[in-house]
PDB file of N, CA and C in Angstrom:
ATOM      1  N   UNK A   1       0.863  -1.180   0.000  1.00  0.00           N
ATOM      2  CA  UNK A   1       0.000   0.000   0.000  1.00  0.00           C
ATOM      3  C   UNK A   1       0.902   1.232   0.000  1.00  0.00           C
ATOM      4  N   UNK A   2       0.319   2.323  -1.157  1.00  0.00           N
ATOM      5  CA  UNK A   2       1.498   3.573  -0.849  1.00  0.00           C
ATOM      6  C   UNK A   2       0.735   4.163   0.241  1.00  0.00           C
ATOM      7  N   UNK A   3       2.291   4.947   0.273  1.00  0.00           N
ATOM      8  CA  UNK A   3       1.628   5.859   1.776  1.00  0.00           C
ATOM      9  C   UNK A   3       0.577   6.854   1.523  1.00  0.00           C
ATOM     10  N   UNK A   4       0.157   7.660  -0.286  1.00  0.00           N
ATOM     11  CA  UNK A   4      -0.920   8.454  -0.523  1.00  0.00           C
ATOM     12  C   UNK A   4      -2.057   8.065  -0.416  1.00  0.00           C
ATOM     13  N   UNK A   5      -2.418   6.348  -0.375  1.00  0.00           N
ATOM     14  CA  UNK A   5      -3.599   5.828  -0.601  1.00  0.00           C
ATOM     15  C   UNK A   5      -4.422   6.050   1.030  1.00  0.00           C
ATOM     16  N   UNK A   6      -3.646   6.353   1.516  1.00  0.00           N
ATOM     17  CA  UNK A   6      -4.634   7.021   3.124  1.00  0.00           C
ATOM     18  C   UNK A   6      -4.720   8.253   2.997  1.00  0.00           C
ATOM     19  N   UNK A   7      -3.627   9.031   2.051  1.00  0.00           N
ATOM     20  CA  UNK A   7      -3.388  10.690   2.403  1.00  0.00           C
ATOM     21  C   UNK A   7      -5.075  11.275   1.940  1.00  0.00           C
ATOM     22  N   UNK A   8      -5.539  10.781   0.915  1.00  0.00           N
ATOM     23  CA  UNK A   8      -6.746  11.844   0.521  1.00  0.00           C
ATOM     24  C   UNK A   8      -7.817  10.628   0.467  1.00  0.00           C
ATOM     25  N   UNK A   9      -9.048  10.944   1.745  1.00  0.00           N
ATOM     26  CA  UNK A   9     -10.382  10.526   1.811  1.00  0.00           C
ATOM     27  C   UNK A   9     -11.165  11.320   0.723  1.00  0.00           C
ATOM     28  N   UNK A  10     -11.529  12.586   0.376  1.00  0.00           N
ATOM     29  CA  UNK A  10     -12.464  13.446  -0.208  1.00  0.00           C
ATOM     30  C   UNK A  10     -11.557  14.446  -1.079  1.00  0.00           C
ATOM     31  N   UNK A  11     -11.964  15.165  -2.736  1.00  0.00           N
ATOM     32  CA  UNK A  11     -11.330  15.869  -2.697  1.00  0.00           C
ATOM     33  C   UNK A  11     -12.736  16.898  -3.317  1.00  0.00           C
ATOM     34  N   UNK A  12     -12.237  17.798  -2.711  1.00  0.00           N
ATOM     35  CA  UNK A  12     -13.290  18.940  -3.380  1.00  0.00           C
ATOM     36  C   UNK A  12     -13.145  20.420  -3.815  1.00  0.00           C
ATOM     37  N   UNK A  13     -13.376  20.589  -4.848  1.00  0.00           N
ATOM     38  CA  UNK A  13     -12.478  21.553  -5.551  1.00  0.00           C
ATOM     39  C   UNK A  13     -13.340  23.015  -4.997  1.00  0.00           C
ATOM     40  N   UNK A  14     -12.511  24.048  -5.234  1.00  0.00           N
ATOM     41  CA  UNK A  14     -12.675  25.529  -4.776  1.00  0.00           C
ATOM     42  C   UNK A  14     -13.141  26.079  -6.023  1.00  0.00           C
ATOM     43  N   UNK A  15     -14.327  26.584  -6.600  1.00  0.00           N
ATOM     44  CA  UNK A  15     -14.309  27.050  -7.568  1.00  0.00           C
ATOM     45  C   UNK A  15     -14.065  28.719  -7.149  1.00  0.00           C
ATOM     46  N   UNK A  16     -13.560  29.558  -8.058  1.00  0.00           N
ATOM     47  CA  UNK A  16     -13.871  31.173  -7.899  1.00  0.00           C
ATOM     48  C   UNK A  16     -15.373  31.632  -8.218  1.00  0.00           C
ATOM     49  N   UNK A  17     -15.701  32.635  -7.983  1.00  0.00           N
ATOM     50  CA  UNK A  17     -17.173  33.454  -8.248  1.00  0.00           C
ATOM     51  C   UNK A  17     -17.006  34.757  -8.083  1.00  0.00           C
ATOM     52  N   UNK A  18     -17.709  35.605  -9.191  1.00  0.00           N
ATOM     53  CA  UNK A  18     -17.442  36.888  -8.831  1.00  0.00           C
ATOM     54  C   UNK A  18     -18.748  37.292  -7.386  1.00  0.00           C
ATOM     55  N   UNK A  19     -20.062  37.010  -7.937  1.00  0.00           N
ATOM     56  CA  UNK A  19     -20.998  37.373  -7.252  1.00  0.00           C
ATOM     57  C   UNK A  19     -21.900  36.195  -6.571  1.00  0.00           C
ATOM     58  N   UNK A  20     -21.272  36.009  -5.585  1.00  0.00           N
ATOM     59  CA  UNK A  20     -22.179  34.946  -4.982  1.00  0.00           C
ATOM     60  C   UNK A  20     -23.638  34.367  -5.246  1.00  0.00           C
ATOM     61  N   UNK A  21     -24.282  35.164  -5.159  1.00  0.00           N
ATOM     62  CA  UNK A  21     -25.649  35.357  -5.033  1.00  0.00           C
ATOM     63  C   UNK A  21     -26.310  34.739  -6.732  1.00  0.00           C
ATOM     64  N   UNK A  22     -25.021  35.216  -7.779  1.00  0.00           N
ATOM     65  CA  UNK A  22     -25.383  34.474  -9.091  1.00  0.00           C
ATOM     66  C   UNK A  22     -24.849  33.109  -9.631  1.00  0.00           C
ATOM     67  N   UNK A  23     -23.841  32.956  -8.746  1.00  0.00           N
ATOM     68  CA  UNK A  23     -23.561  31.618  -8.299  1.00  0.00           C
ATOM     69  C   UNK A  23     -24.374  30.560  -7.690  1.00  0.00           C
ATOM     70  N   UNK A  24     -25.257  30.591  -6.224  1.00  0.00           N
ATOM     71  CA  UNK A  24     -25.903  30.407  -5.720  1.00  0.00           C
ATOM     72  C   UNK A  24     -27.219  30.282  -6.893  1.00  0.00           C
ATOM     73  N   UNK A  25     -27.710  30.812  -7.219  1.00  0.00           N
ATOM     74  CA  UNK A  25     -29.035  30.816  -8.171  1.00  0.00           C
ATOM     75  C   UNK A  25     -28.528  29.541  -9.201  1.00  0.00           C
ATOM     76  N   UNK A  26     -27.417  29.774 -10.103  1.00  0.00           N
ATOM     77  CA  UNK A  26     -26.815  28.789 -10.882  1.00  0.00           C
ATOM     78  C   UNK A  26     -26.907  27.266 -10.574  1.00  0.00           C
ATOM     79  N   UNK A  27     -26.153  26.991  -9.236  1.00  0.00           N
ATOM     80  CA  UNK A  27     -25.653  25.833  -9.165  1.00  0.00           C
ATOM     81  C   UNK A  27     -27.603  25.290  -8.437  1.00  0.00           C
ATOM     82  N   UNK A  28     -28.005  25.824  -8.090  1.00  0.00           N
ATOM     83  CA  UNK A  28     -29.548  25.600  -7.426  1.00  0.00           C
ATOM     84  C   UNK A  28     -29.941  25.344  -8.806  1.00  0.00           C
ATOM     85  N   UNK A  29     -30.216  25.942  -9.909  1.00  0.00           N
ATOM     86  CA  UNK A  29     -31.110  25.955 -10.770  1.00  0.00           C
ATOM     87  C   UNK A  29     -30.170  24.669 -11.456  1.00  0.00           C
ATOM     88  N   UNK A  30     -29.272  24.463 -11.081  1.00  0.00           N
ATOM     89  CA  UNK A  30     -28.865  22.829 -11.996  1.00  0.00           C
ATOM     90  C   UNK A  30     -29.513  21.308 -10.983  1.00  0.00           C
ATOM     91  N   UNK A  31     -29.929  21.703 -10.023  1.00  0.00           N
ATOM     92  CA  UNK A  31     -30.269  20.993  -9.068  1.00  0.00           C
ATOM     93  C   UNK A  31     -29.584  20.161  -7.613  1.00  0.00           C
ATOM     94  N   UNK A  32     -28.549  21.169  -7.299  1.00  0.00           N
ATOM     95  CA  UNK A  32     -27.740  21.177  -6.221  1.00  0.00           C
ATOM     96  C   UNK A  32     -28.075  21.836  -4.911  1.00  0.00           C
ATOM     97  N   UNK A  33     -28.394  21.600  -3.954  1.00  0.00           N
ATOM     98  CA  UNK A  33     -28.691  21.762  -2.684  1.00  0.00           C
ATOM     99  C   UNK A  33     -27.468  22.853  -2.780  1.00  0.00           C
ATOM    100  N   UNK A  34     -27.424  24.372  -2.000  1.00  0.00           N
ATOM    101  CA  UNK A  34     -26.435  25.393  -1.593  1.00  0.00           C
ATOM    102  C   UNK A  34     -26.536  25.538  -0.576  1.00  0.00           C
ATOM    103  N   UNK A  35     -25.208  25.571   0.261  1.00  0.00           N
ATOM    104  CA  UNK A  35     -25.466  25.911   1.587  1.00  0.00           C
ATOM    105  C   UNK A  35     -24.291  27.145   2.185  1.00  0.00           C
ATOM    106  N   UNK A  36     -24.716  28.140   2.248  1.00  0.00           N
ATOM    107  CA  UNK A  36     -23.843  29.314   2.469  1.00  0.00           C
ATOM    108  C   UNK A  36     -23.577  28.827   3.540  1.00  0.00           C
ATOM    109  N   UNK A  37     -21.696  29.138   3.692  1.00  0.00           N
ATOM    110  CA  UNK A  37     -20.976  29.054   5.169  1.00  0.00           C
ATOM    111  C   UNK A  37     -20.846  30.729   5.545  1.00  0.00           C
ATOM    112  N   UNK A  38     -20.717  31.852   4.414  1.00  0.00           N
ATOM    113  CA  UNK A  38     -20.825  33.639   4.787  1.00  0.00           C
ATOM    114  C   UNK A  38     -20.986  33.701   3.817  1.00  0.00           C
ATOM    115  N   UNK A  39     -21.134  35.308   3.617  1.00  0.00           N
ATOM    116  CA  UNK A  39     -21.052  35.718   2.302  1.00  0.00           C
ATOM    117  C   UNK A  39     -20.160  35.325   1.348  1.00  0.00           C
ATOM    118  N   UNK A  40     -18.905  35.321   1.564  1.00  0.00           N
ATOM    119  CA  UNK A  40     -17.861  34.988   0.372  1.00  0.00           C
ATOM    120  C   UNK A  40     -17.943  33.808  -0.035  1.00  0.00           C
ATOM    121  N   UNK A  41     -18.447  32.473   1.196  1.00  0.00           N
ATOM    122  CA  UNK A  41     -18.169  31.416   0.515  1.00  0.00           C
ATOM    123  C   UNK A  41     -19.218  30.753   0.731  1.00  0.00           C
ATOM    124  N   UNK A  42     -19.343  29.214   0.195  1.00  0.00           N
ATOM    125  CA  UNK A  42     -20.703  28.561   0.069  1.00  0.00           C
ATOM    126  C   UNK A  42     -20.253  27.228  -0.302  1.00  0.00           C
ATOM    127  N   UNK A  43     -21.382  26.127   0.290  1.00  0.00           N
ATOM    128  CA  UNK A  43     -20.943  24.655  -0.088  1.00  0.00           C
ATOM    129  C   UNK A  43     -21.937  24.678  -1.242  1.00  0.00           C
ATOM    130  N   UNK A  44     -21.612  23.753  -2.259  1.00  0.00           N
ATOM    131  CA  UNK A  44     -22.671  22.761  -3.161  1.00  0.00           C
ATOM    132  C   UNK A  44     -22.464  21.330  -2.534  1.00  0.00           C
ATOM    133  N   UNK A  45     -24.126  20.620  -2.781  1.00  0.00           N
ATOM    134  CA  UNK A  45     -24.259  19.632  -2.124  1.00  0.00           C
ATOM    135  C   UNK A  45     -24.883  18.896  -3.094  1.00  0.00           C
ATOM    136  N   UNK A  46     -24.367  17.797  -3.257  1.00  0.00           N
ATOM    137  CA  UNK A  46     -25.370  16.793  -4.247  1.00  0.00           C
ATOM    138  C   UNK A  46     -25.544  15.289  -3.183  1.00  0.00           C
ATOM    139  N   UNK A  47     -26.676  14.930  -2.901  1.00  0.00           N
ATOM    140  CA  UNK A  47     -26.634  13.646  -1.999  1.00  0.00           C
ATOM    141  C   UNK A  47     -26.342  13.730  -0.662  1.00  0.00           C
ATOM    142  N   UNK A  48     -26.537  15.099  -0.278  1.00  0.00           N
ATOM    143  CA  UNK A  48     -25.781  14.872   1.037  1.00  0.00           C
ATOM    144  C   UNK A  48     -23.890  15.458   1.321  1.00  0.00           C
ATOM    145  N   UNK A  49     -23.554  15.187   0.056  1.00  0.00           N
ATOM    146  CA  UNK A  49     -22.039  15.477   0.157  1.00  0.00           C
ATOM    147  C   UNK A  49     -21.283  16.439  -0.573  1.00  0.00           C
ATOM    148  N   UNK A  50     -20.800  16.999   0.105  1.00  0.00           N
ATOM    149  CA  UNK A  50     -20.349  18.301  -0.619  1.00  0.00           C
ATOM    150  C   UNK A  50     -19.557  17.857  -1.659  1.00  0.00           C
ATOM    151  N   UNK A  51     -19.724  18.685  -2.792  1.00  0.00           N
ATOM    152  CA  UNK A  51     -18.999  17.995  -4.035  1.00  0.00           C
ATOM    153  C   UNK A  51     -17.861  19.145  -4.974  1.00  0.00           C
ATOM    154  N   UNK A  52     -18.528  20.598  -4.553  1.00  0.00           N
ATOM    155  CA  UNK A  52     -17.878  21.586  -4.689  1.00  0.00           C
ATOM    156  C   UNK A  52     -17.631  23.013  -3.590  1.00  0.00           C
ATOM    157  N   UNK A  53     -16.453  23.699  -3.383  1.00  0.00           N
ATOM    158  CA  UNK A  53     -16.648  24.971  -2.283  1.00  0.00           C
ATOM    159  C   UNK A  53     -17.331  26.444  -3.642  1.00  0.00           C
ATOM    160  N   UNK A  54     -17.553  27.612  -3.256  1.00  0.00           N
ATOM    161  CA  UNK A  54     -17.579  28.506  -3.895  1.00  0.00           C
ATOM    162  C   UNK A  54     -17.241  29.566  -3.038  1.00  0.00           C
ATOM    163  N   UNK A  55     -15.721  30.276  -3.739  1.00  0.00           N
ATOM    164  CA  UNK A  55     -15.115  31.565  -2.814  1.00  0.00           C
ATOM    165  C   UNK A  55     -15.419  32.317  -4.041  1.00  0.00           C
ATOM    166  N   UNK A  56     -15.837  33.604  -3.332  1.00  0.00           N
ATOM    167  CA  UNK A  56     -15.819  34.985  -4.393  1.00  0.00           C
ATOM    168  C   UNK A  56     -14.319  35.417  -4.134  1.00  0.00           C
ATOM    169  N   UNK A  57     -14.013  35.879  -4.993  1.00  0.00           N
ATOM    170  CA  UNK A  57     -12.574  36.391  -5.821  1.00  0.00           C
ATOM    171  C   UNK A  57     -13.318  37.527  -7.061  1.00  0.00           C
ATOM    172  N   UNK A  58     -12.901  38.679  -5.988  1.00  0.00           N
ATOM    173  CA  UNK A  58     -13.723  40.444  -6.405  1.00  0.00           C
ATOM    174  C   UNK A  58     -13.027  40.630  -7.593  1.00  0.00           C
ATOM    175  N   UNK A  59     -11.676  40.286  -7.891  1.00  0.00           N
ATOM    176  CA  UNK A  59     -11.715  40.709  -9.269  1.00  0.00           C
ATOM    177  C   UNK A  59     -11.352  40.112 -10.132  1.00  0.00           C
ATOM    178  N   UNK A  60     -12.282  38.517 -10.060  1.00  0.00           N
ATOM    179  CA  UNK A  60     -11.993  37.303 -11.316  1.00  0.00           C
ATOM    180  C   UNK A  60     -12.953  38.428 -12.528  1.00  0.00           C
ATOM    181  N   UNK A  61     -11.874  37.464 -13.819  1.00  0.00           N
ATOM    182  CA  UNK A  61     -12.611  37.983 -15.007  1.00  0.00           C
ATOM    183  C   UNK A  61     -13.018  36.696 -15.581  1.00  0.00           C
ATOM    184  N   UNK A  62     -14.295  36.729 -15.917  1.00  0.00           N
ATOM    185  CA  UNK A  62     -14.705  35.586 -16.501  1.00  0.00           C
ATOM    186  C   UNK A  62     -14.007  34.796 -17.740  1.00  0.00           C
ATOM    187  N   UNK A  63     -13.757  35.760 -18.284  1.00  0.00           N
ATOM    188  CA  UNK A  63     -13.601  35.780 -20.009  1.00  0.00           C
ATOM    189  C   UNK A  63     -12.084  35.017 -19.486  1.00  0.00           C
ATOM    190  N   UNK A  64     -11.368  35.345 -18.515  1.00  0.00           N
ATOM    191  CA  UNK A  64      -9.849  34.682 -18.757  1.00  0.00           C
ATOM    192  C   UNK A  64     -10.126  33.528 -16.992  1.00  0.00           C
ATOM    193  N   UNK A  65     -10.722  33.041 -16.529  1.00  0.00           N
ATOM    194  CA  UNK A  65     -10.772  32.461 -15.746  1.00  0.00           C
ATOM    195  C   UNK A  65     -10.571  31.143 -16.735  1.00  0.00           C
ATOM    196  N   UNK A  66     -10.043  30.214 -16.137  1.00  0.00           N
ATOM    197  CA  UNK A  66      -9.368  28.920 -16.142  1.00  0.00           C
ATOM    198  C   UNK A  66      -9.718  27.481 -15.434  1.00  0.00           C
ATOM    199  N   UNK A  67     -10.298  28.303 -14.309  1.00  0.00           N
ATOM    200  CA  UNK A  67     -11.137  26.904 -13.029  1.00  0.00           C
ATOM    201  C   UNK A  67     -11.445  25.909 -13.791  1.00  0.00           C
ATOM    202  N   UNK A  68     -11.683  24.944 -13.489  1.00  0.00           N
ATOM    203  CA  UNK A  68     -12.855  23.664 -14.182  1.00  0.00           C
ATOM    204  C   UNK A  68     -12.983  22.698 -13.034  1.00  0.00           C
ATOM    205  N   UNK A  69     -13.988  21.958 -13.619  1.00  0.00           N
ATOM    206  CA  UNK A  69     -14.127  20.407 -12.667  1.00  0.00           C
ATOM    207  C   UNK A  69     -14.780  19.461 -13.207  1.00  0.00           C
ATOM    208  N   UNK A  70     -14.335  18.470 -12.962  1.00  0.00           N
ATOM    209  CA  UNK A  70     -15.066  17.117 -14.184  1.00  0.00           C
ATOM    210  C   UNK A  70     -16.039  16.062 -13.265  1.00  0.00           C
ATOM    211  N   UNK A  71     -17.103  16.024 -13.686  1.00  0.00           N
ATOM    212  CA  UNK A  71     -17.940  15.693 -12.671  1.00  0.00           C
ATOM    213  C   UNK A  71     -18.067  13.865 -13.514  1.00  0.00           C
ATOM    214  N   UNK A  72     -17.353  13.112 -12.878  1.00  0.00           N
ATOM    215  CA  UNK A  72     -17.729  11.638 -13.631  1.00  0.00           C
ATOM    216  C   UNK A  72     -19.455  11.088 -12.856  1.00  0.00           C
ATOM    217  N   UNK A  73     -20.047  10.070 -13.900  1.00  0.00           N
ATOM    218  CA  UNK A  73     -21.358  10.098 -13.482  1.00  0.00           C
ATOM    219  C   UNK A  73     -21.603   8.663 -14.231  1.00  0.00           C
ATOM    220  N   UNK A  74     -22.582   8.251 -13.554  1.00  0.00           N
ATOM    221  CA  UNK A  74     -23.446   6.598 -14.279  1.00  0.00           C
ATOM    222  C   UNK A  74     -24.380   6.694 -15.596  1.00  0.00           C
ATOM    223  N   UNK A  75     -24.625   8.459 -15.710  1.00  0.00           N
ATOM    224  CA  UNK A  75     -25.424   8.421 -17.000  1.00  0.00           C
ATOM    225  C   UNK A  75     -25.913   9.228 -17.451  1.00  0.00           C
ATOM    226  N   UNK A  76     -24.715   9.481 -17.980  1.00  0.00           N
ATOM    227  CA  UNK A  76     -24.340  11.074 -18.993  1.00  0.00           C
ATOM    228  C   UNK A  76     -25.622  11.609 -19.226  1.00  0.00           C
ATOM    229  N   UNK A  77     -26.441  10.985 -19.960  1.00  0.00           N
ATOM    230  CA  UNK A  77     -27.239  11.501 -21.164  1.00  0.00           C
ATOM    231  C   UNK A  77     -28.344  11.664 -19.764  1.00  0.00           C
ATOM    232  N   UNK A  78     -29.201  11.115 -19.054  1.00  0.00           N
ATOM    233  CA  UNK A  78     -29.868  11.600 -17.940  1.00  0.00           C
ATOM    234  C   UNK A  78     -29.644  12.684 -17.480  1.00  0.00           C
ATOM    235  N   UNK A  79     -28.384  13.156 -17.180  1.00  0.00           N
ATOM    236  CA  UNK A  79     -27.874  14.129 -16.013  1.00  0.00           C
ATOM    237  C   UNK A  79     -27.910  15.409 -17.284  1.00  0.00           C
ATOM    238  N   UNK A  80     -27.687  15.018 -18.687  1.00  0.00           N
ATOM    239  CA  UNK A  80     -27.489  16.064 -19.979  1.00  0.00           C
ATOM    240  C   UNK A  80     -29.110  16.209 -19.819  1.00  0.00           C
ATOM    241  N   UNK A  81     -30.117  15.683 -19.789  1.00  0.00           N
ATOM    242  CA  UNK A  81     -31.547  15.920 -20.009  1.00  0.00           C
ATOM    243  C   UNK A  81     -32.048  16.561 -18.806  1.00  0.00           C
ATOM    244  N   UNK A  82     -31.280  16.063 -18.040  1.00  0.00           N
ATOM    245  CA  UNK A  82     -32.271  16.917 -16.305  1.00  0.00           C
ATOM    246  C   UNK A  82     -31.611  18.176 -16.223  1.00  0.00           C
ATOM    247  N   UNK A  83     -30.694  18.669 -17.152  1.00  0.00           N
ATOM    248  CA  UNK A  83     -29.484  19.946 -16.396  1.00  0.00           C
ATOM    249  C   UNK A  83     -30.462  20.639 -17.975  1.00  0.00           C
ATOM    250  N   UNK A  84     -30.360  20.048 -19.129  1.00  0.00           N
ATOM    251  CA  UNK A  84     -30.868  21.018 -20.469  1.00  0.00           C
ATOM    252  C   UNK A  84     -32.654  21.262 -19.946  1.00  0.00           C
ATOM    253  N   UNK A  85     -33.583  21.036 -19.067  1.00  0.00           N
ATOM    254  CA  UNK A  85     -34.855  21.186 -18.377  1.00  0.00           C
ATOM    255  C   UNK A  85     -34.213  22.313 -17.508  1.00  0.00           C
ATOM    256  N   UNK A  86     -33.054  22.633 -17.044  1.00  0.00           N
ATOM    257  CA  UNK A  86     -32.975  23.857 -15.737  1.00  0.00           C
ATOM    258  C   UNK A  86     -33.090  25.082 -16.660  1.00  0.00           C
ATOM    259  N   UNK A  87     -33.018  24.836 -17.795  1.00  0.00           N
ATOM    260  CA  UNK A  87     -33.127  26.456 -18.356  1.00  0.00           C
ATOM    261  C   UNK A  87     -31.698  27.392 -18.540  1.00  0.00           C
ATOM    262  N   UNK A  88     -30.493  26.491 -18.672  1.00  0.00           N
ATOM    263  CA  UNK A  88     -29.185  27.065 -18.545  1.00  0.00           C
ATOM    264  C   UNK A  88     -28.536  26.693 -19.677  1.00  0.00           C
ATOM    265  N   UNK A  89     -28.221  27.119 -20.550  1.00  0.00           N
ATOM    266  CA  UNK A  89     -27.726  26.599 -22.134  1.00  0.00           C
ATOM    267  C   UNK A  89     -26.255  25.527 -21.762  1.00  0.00           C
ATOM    268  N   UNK A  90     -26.714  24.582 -21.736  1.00  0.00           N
ATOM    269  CA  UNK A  90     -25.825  23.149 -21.729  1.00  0.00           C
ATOM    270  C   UNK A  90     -25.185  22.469 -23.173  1.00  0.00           C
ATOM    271  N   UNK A  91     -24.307  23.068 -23.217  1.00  0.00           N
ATOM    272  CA  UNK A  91     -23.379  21.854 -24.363  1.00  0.00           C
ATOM    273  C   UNK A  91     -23.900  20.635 -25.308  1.00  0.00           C
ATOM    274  N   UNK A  92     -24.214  19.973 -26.194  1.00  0.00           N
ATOM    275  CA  UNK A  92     -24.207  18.655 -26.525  1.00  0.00           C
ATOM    276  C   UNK A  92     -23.739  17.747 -26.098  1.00  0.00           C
ATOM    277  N   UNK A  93     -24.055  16.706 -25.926  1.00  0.00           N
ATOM    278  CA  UNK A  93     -23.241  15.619 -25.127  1.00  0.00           C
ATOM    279  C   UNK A  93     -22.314  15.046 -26.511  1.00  0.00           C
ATOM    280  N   UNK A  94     -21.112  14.654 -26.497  1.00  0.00           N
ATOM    281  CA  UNK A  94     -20.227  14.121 -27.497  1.00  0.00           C
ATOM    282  C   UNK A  94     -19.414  13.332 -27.243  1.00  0.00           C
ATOM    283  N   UNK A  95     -19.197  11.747 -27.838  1.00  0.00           N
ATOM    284  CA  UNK A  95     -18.453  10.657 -27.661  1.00  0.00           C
ATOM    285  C   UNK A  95     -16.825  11.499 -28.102  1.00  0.00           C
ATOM    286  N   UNK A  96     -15.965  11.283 -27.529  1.00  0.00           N
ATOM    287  CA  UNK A  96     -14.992  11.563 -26.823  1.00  0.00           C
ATOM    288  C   UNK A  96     -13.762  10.525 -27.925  1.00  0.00           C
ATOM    289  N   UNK A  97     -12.653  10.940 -28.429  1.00  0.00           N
ATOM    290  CA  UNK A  97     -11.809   9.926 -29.081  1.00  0.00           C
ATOM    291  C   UNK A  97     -10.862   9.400 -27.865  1.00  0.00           C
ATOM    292  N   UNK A  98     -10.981   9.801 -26.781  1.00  0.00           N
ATOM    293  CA  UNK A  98     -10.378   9.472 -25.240  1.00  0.00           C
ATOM    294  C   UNK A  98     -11.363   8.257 -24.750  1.00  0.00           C
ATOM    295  N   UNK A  99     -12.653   7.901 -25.052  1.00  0.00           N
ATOM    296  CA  UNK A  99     -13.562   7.340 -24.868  1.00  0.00           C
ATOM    297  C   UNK A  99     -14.208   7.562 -23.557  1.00  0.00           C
ATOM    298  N   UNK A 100     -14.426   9.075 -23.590  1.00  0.00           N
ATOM    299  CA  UNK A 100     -15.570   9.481 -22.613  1.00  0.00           C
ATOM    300  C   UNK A 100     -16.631   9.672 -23.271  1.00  0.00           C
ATOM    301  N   UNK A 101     -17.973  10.219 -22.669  1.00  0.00           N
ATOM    302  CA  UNK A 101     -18.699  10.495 -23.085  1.00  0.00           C
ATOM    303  C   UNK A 101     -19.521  11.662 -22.626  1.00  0.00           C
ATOM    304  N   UNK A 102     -19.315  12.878 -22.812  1.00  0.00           N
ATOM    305  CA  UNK A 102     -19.887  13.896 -22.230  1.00  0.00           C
ATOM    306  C   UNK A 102     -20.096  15.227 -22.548  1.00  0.00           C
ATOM    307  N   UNK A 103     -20.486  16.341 -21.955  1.00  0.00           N
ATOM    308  CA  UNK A 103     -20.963  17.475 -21.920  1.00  0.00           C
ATOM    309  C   UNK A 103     -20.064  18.651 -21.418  1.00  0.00           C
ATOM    310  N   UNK A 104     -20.553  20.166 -21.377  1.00  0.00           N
ATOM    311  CA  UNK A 104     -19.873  20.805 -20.599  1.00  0.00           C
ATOM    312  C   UNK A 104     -21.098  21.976 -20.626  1.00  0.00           C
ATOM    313  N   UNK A 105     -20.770  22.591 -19.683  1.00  0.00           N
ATOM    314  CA  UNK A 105     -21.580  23.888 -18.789  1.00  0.00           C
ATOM    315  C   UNK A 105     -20.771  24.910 -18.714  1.00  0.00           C
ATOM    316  N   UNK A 106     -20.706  25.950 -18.752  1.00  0.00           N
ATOM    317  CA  UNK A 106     -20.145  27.288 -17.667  1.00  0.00           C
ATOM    318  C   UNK A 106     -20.669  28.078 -16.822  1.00  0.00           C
ATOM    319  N   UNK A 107     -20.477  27.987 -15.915  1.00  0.00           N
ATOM    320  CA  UNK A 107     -20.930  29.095 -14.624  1.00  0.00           C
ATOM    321  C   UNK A 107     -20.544  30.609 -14.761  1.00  0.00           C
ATOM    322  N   UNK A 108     -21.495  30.887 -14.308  1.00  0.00           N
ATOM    323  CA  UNK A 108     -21.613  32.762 -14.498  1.00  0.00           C
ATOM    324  C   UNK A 108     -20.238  33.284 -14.025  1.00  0.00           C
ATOM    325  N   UNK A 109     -19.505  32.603 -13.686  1.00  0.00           N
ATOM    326  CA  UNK A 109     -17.636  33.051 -13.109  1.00  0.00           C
ATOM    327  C   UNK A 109     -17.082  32.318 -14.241  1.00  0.00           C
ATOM    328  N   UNK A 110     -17.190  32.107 -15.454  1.00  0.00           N
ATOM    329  CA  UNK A 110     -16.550  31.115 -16.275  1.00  0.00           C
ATOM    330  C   UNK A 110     -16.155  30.195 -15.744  1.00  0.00           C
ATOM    331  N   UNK A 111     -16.041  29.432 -14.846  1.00  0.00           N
ATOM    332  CA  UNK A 111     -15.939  27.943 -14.286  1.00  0.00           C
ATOM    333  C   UNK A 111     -16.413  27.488 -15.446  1.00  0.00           C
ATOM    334  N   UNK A 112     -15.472  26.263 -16.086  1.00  0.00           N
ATOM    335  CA  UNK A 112     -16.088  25.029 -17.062  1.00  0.00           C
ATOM    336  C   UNK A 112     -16.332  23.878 -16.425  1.00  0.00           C
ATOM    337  N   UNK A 113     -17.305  23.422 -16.516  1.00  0.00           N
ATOM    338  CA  UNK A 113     -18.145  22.500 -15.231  1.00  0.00           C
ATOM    339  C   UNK A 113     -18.102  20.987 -16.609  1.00  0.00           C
ATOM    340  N   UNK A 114     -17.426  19.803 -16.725  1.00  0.00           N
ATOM    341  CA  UNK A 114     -17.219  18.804 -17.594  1.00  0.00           C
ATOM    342  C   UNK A 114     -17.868  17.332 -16.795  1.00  0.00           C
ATOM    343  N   UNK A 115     -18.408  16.987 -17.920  1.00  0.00           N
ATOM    344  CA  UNK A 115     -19.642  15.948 -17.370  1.00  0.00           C
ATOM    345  C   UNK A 115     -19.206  14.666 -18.084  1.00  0.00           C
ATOM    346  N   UNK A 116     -19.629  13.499 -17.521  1.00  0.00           N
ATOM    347  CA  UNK A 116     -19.112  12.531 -18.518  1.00  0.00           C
ATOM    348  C   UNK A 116     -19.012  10.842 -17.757  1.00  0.00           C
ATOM    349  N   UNK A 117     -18.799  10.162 -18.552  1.00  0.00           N
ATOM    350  CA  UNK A 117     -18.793   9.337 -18.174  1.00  0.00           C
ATOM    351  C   UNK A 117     -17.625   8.313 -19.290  1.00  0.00           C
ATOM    352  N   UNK A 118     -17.626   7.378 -18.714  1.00  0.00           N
ATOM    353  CA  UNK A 118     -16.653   6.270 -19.868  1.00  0.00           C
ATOM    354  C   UNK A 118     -17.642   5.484 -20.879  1.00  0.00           C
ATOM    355  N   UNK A 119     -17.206   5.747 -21.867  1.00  0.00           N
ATOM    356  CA  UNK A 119     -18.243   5.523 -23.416  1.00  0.00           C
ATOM    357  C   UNK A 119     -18.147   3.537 -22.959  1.00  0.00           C
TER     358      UNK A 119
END
């Protein structure tokens, strides 16, 4: 056993946000439970378990923000049909020459939010 295979139980990524509050509306309207810890920052919750943080960072620019997070899942095309019903212009889902199979989103902070699964 290496010694990293104890180091990390959970990992959960920090996304940036300029404005909380349009963040918050976002990740709700994809169907994520939000749970503000203050103003600046906030959990997303899917199932019970936090899956992403959200810190505001006052002077991210969307247009050159870089963040992402790849959300692996049991079934792409479900999670592509329940997220294209929230009313948030969602990507096509596309077989992958890597042999994934998936989508992508952006959040009102340019966060690229990558969906997918193994084809």
């Amino acid at each position: 056993m290496s010694r990293s295979s104890t180091l990390v139980d959970v990992v959960v990524p920090i996304l940036p946000v300029m404005e909380m509050e349009d963040a918050v509306s976002f990740y709700r309207q994809l169907g994520f439970d939000v749970e503000p810890y203050d103003p600046g920052y906030t959990f997303v919750v899917n199932s019970g378990h936090e899956i992403l943080h959200l810190r505001v960072v006052e002077d991210l620019d969307p247009a050159t923000n870089s963040a992402s997070v790849y959300f692996h899942v049991q079934d792409v095309d479900a999670v592509h049909a329940e997220w294209t019903g929230s009313g948030i212009d969602i990507g096509e889902v596309v077989d992958q020459p890597w042999e994934m199979r998936e989508f992508t989103v952006t959040d009102p902070a340019g966060n690229l939010i990558r969906v997918g699964q193994n084809s």
